[in-house]
N, C-alpha and C. Protein backbone atom coordinates (compact mmCIF):
# COMPACT_ATOMS: atom_id res chain seq x y z
N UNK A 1 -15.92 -2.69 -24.82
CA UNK A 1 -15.74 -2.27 -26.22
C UNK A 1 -14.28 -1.93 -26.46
N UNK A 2 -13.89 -2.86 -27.56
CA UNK A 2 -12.20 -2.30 -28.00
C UNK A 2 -11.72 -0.93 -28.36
N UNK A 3 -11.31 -0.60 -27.95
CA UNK A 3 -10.38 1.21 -28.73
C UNK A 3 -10.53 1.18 -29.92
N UNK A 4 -9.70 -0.03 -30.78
CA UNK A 4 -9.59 -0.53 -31.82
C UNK A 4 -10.54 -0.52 -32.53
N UNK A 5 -11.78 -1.44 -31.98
CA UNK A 5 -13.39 -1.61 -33.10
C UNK A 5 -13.07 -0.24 -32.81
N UNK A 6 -13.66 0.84 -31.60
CA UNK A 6 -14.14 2.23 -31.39
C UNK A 6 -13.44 2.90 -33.05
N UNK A 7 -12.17 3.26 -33.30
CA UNK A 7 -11.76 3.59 -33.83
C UNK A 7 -12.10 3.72 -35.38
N UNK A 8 -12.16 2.09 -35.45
CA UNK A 8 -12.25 1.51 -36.68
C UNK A 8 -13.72 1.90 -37.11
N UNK A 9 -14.37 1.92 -36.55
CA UNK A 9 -15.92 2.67 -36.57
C UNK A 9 -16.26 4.02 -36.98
N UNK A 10 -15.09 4.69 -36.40
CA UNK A 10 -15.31 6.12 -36.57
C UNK A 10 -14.26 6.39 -37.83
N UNK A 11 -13.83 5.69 -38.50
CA UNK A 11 -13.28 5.83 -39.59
C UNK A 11 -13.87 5.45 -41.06
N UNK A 12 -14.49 4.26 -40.87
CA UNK A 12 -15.08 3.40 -41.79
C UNK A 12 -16.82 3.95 -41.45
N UNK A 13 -17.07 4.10 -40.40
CA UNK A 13 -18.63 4.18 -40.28
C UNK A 13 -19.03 5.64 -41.70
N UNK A 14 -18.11 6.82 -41.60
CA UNK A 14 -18.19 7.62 -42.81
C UNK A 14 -18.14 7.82 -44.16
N UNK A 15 -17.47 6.71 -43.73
CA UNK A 15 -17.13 6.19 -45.74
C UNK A 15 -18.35 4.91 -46.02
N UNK A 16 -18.54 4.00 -44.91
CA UNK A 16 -19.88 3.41 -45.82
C UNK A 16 -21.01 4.32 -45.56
N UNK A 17 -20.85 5.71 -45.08
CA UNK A 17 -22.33 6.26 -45.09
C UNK A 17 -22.16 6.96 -46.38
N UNK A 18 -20.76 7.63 -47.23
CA UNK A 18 -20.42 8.16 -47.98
C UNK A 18 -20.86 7.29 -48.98
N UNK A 19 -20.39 6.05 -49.07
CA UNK A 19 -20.96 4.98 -50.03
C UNK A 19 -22.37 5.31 -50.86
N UNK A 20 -22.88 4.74 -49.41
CA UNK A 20 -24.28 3.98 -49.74
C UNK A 20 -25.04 5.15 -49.59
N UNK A 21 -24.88 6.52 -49.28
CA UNK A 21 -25.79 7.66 -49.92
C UNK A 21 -25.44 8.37 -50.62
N UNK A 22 -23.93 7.91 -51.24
CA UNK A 22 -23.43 9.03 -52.80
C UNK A 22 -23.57 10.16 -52.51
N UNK A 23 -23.18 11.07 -51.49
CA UNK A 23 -23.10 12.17 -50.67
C UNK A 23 -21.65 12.58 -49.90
N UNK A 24 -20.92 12.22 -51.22
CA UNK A 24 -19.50 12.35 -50.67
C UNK A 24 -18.73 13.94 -50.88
């Protein structure tokens, strides 16, 4: 597993959960 994906996951994984449950 890349650092990079790792990273990019833990950045973005919060904002599409922020998204898609309008719980920002």
């Amino acid at each position: 597993f890349l650092p990079i994906l790792a990273s990019l996951a833990a950045t973005l994984g919060p904002k599409l959960l922020c998204l898609i449950t309008k719980k920002c």
